[in-house]
Protein backbone atom coordinates (compact mmCIF):
# COMPACT_ATOMS: atom_id res chain seq x y z
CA UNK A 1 12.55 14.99 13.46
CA UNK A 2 10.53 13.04 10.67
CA UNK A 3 8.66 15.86 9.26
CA UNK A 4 5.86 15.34 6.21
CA UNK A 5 5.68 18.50 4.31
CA UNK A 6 2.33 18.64 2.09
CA UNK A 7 1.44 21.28 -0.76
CA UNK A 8 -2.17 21.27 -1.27
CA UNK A 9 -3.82 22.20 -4.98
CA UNK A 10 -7.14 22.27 -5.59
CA UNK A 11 -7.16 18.75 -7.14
CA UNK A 12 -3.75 17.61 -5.70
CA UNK A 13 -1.46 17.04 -3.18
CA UNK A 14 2.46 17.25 -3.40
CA UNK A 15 4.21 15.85 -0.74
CA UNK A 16 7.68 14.44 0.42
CA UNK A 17 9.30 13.13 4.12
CA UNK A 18 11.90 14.70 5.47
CA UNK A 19 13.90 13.78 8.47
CA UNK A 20 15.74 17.27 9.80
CA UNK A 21 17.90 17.21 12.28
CA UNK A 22 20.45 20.15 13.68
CA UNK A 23 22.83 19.17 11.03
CA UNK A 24 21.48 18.65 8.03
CA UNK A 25 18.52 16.89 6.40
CA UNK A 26 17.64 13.35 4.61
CA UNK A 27 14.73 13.04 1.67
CA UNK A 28 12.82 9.87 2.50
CA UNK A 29 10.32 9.79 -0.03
CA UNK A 30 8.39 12.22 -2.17
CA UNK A 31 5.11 11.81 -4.63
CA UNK A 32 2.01 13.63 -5.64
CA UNK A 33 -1.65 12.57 -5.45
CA UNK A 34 -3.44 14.26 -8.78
CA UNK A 35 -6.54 14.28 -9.93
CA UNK A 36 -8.49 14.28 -6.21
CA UNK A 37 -12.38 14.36 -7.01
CA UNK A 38 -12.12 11.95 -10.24
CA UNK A 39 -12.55 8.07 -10.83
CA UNK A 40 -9.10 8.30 -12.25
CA UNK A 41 -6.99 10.08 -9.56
CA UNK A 42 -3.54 8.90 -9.03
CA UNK A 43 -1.12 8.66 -6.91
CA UNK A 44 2.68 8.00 -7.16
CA UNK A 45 5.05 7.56 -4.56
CA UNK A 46 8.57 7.66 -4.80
CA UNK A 47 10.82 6.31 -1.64
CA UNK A 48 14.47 6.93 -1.72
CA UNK A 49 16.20 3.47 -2.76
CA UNK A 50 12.97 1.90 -3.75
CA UNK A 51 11.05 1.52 -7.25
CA UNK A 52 8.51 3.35 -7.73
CA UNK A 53 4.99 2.73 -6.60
CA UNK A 54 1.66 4.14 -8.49
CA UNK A 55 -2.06 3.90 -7.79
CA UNK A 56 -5.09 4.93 -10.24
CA UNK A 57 -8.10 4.65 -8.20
CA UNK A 58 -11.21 7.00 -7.29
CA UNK A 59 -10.06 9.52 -4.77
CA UNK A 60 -12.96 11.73 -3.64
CA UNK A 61 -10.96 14.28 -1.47
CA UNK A 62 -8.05 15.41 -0.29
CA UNK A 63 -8.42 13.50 3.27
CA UNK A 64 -8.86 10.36 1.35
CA UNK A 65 -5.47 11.43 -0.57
CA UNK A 66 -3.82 11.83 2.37
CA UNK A 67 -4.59 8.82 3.61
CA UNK A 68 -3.57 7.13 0.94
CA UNK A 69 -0.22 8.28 0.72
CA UNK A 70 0.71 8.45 4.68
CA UNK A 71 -0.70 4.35 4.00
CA UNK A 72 2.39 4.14 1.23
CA UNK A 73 4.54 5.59 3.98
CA UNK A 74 4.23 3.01 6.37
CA UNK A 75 3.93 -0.22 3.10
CA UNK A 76 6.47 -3.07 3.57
CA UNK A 77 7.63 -2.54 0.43
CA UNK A 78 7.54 0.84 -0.14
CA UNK A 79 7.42 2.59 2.40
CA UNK A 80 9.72 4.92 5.07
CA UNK A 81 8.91 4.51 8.31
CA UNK A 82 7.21 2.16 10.85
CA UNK A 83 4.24 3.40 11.79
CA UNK A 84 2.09 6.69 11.55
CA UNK A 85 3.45 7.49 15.31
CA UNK A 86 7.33 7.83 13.66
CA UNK A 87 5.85 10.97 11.96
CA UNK A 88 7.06 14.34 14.17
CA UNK A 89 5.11 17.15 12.32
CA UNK A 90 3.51 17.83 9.00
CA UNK A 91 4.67 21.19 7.19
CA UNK A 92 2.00 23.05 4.74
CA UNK A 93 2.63 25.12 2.08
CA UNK A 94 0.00 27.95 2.53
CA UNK A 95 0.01 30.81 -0.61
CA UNK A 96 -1.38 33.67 0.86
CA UNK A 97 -0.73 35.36 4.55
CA UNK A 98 -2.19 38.36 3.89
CA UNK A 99 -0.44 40.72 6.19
CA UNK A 100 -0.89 38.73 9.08
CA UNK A 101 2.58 36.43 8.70
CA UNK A 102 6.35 37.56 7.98
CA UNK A 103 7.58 34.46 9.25
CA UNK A 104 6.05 30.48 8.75
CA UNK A 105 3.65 29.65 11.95
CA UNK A 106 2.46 26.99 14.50
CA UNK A 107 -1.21 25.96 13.47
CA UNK A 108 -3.44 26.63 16.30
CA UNK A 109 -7.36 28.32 15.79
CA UNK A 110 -5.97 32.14 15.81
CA UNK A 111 -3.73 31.03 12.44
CA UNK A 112 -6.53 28.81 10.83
CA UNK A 113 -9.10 31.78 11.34
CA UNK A 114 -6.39 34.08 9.35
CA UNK A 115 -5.63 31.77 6.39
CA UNK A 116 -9.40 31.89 6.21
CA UNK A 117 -9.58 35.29 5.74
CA UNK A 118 -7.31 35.40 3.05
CA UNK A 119 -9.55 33.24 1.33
CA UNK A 120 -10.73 36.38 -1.22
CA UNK A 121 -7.33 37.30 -1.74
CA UNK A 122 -5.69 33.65 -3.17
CA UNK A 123 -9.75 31.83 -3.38
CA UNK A 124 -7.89 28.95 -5.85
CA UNK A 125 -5.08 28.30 -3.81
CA UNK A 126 -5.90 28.74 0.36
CA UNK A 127 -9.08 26.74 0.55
CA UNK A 128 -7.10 24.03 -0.40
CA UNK A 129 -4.29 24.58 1.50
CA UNK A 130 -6.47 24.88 4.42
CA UNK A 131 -7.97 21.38 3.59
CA UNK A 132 -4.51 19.47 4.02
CA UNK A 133 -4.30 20.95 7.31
CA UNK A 134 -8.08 19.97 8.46
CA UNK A 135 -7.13 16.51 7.27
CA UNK A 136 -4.07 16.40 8.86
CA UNK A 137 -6.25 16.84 11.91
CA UNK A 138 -8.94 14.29 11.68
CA UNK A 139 -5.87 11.46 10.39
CA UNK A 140 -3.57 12.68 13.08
CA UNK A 141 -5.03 14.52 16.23
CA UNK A 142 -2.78 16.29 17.79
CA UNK A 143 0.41 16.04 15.68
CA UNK A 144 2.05 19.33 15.08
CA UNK A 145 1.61 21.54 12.25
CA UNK A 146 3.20 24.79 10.52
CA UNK A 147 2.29 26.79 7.81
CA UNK A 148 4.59 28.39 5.89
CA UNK A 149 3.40 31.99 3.32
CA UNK A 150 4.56 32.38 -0.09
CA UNK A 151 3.80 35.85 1.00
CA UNK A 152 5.60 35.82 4.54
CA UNK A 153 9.25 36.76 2.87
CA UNK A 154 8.06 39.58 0.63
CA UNK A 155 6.42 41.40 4.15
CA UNK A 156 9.95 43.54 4.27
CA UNK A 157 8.59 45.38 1.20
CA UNK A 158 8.08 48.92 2.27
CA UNK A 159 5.23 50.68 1.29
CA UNK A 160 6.92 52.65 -1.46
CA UNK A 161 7.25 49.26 -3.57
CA UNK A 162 3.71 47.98 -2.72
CA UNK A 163 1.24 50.68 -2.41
CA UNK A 164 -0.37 51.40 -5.44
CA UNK A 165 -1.83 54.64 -6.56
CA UNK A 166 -5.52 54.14 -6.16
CA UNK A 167 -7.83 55.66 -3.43
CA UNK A 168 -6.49 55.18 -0.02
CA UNK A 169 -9.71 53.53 1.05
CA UNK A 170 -9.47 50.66 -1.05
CA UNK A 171 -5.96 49.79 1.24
CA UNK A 172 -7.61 50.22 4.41
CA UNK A 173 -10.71 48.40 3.93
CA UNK A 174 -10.27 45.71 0.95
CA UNK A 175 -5.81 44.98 1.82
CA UNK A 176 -5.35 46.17 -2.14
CA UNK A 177 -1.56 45.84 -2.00
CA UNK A 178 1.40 44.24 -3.69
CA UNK A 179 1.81 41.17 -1.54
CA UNK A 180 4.25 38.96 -4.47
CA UNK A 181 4.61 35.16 -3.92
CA UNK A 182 7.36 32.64 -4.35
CA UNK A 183 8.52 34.02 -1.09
CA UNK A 184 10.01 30.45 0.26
CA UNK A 185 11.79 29.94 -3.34
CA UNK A 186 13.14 33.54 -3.21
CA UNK A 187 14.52 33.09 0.03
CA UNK A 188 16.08 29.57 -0.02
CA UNK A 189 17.91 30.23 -3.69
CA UNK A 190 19.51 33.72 -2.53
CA UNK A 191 20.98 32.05 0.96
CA UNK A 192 22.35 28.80 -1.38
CA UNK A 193 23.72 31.48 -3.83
CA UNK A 194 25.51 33.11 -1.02
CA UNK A 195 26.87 30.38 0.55
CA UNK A 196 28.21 29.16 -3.62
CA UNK A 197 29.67 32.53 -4.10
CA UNK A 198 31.06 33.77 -0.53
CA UNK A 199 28.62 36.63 -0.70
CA UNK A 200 27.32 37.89 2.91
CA UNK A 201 23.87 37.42 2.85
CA UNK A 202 22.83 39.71 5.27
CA UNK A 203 24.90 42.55 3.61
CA UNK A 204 24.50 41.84 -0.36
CA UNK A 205 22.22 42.62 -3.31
CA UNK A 206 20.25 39.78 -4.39
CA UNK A 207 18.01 39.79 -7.69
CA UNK A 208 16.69 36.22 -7.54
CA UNK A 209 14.77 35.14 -10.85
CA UNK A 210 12.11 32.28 -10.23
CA UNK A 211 11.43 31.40 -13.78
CA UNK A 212 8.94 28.59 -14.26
CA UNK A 213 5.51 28.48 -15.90
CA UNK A 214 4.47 31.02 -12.73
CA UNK A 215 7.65 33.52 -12.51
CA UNK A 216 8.43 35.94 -10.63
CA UNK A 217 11.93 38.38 -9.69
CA UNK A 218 12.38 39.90 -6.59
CA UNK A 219 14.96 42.60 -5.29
CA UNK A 220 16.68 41.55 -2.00
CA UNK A 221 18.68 44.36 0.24
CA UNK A 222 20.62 42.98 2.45
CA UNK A 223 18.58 39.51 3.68
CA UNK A 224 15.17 41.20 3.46
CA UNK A 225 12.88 41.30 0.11
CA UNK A 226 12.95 45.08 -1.21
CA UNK A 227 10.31 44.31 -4.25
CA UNK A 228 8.93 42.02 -6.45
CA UNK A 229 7.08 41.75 -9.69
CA UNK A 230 4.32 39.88 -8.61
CA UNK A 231 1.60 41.44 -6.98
CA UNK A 232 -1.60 41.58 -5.19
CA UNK A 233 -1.73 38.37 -7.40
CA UNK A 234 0.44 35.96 -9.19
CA UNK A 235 -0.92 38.01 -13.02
CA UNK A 236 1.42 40.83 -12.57
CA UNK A 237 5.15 41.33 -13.85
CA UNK A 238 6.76 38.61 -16.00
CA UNK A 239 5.22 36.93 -18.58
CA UNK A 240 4.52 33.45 -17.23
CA UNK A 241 2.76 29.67 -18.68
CA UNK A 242 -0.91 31.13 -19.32
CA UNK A 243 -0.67 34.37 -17.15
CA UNK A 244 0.12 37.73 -18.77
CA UNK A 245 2.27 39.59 -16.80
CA UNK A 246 2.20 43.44 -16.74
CA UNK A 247 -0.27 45.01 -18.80
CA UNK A 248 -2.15 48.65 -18.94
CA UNK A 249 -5.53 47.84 -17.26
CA UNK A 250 -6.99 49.91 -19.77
CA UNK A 251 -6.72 47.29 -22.45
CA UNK A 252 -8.63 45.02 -20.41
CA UNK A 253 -11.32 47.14 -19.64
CA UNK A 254 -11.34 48.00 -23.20
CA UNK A 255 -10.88 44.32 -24.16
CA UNK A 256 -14.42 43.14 -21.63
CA UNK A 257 -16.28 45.87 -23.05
CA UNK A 258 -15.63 45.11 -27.21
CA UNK A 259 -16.69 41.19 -26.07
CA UNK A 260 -19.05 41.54 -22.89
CA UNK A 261 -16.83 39.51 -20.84
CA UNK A 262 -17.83 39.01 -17.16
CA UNK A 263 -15.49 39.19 -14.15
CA UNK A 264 -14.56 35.54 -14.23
CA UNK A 265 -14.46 35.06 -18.00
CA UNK A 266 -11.68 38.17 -17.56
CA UNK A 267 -10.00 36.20 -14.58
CA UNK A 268 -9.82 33.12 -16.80
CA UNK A 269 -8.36 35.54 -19.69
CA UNK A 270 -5.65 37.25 -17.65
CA UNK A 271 -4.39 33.83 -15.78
CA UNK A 272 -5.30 30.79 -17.94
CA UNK A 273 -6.11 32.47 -21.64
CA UNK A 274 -2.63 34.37 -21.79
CA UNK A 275 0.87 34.52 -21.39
CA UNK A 276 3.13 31.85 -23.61
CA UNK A 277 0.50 29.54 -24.31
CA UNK A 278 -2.17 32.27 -25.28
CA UNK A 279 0.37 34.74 -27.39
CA UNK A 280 2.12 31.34 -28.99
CA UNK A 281 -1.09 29.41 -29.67
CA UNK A 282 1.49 26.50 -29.30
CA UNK A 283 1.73 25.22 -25.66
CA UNK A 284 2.70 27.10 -22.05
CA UNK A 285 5.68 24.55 -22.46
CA UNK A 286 8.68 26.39 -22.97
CA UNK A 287 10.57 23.71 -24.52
CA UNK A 288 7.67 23.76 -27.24
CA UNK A 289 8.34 27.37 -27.92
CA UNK A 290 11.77 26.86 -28.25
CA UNK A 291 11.53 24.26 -30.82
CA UNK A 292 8.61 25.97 -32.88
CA UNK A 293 10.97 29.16 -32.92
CA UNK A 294 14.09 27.47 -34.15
CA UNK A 295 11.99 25.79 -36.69
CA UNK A 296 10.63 28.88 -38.15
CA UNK A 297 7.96 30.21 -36.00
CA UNK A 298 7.86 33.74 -36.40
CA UNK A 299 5.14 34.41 -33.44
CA UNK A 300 7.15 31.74 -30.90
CA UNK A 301 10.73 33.46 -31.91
CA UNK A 302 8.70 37.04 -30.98
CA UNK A 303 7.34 35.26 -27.62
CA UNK A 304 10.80 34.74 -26.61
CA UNK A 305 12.08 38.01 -27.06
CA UNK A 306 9.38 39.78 -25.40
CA UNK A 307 9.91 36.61 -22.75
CA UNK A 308 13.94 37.94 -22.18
CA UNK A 309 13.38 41.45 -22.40
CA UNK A 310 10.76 41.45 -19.35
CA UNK A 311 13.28 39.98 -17.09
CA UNK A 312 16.25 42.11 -17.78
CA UNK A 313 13.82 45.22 -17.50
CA UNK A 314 12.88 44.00 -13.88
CA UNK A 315 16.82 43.11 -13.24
CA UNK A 316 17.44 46.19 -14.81
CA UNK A 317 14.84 48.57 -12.36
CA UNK A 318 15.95 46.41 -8.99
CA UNK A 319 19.54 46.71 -9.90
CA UNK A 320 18.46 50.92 -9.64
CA UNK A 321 16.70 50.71 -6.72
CA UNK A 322 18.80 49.15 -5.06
CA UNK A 323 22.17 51.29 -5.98
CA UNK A 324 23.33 48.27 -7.79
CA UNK A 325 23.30 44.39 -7.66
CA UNK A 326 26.16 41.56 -5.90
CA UNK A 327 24.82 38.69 -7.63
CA UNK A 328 22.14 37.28 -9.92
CA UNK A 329 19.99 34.19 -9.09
CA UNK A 330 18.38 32.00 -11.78
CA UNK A 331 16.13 29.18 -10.49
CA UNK A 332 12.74 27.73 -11.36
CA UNK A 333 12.02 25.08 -14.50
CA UNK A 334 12.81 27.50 -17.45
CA UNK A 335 15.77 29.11 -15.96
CA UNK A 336 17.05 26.10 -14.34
CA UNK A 337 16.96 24.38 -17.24
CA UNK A 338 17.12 27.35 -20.19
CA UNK A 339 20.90 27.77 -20.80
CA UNK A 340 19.40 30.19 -23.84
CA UNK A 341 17.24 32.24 -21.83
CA UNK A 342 19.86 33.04 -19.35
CA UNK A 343 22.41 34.43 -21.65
CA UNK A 344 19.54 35.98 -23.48
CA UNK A 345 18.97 37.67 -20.29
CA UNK A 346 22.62 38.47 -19.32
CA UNK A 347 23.92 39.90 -22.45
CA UNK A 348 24.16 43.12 -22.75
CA UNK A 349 24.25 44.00 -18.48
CA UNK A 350 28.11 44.42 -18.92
CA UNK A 351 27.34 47.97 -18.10
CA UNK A 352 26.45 47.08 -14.52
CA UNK A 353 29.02 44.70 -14.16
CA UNK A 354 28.02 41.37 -15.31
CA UNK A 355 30.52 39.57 -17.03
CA UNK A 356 28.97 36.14 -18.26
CA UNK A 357 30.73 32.94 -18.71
CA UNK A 358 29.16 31.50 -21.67
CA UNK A 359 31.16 28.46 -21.81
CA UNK A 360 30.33 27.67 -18.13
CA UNK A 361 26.65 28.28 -18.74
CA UNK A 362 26.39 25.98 -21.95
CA UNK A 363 24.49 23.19 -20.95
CA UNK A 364 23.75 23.56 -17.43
CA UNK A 365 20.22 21.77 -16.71
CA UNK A 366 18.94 21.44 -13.04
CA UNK A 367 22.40 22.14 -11.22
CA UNK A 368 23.86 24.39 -9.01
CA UNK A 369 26.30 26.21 -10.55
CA UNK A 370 28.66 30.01 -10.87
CA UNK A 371 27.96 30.78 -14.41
CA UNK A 372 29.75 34.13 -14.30
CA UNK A 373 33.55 34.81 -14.97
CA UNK A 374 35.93 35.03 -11.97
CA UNK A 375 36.50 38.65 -12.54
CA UNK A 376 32.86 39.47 -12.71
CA UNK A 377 32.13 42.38 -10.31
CA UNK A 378 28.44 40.76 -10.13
CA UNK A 379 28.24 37.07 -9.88
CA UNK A 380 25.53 35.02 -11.49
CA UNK A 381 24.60 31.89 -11.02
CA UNK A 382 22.26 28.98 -11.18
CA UNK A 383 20.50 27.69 -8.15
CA UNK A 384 18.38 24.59 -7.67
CA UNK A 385 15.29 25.54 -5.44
CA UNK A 386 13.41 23.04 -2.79
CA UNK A 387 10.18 24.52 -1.57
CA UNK A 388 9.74 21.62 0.20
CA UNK A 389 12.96 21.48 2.48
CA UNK A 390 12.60 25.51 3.54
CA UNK A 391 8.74 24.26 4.60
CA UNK A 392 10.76 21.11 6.61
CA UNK A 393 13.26 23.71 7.64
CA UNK A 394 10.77 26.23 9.03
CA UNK A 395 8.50 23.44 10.97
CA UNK A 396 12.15 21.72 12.53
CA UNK A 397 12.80 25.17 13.83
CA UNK A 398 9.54 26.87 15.13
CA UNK A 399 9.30 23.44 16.84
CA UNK A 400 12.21 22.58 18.15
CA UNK A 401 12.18 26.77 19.47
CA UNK A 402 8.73 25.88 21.03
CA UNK A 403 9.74 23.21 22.96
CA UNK A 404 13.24 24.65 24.35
């Protein structure tokens, strides 16, 4: 089954081919279209075994995007496959489910009508997942789709870990809950990390750490997500790129009130003001904050030990929670590729049973890898994640189930 899986941004569209079968999977070709609604969009397309193809041109919206790119499919030179027909499915990315979806789901009217009315609870991020699919359906009438939640795998949470204490009512009639995200990520990383360390999945405990410039941890118990430190949006927990993480809402009460700010001047402050880039003044780069720190900066060298010190808090709570922890999962840019920040992290847990390999950690970068000594009662390692094949995953299976 040829399957093309599309993430939708509000200006962009990430997208790669898959062909799934019952036995394993193939990449055929991935790319992104950036910079939808300007003269200067671009596209670039990447198909396995072939150079490199790129396109700066006006694209005025996503269905032209799409177009474009299922058009660099089927190119002589570039392309994948045939013709448009060759295409089985398309898989979406959608953020926010709401309550509605624990698992990924068959488009039909009944699951458009409930990614709409999540619109208020992800309004960056939904819309234009929703566009992708409405394209989909005026390019390719009738092709199958499924939509797979960020939220979908964090639904196990009970309400213990994602109530919060505020009048009932606002629960009941506005859905103010702790819904986390990263949910496919979470998910695909702790299975791989099984499968690396002979851990039983279904019977384990999993704190997977999806560290990029959005990050979040999450506490898994046996298969099913326990908690997470993201929230009824992606601003809580960790800090993150340009979001800051936990923080008493008190100070940003008192913070709009000292400089009049309005709602959205407060949204831009929390999620796009904040966080490395905003504390730093530097860049929401990591890899800048590194190098400012080791060459003297005294505010980037701070930002990095506040940076550490929220995630082993978080692995330190889920590892009480949950009575203790089997294994460790670092994935995501910065931890994939932040041999520092994950010994940062893991010193100093001997006490719960980590033992750390530093000489097997030392320069791992974007690899899958045990980075924990043989005799360490809790393993830890380093898992590569691929949104993108647990979206082609989900639509091979929901379809190939429908049609049994």
């Amino acid at each position: 089954m040829i399957i093309l899986v599309l993430n939708c941004g509000s200006s962009s569209v990430k997208y790669q081919v898959i062909d799934m079968t019952s036995e394993g999977h193939r990449l055929l070709a991935k790319g992104l279209v950036e910079r939808i609604g300007l003269s200067d969009s671009v596209l670039t397309h990447k198909a396995t075994d072939k150079p490199v193809y790129e396109m700066v041109r006006s694209i005025p919206d996503h269905t032209a995007g799409i177009n474009l790119l299922l058009g660099c499919l089927t190119d002589e030179k570039y392309g994948v496959i045939d013709n448009l027909a060759q295409l089985n499915a398309v898989g979406h990315r959608v953020a926010h489910g709401g309550e509605y979806f624990s698992d990924s789901a068959v488009v039909n009217n009944t699951v458009v009508k409930q990614i709409e009315s999540c619109f208020e609870l992800a309004p960056l991020h939904n819309p234009a997942n929703l566009k992708g699919i409405f394209s989909i359906e005026n390019i390719l009438p009738g092709i199958p789709q499924v939509a797979t939640f960020d939220t979908s795998f964090h639904q196990t949470i009970p309400a213990k870990n994602y109530m919060y204490a505020l009048p009932y009512r606002y629960y009941e009639e506005e859905r103010v809950r702790k819904y986390g995200f990263h949910g496919t990520s979470h998910k695909f990383v702790a299975e791989k990390a099984c499968r690396m360390t002979g851990c039983d999945y279904s019977a384990s405990r999993i704190i997977t750490c999806h560290i990029g410039n959005g990050a979040s941890i999450t506490a898994i118990v046996a298969g099913k997500s326990y908690d997470t430190s993201m929230g009824f949006t992606p601003a809580d927990g960790l800090i993150m790129g340009t979001r800051c993480g936990e923080i008493d809402p008190g100070a940003l009460i008192y913070i709009a009130e000292k400089e009049g700010l309005s709602y959205s001047k407060l949204s831009d402050l929390i999620n796009k003001q904040s966080g490395v880039a905003g504390f730093t003044g530097i860049s929401s780069d990591m890899r800048d904050i590194v190098k400012a720190a080791d060459n003297g900066d005294q505010r980037a060298a701070l930002l990095l030990d506040m940076y550490d010190e929220r995630m082993k808090k978080f692995i330190g709570a889920y590892a009480a929670i949950m009575g203790g922890t089997d294994l460790i999962v670092f994935t995501g840019g910065v931890a994939e590729n932040g041999p520092d920040r994950r010994l940062r992290v893991c010193s100093g847990l001997e006490f719960m049973g980590v033992e750390f390999d530093q000489a097997a950690n030392e320069g791992v970068r974007g690899e899958d890898k045990i980075i924990s000594r043989p005799d360490s009662k809790v393993k830890v390692v380093v898992a590569t994640t691929d949104e993108e094949l647990v979206i082609a995953s989900d639509t091979f299976r929901l379809l190939k189930k429908r049609s049994e």
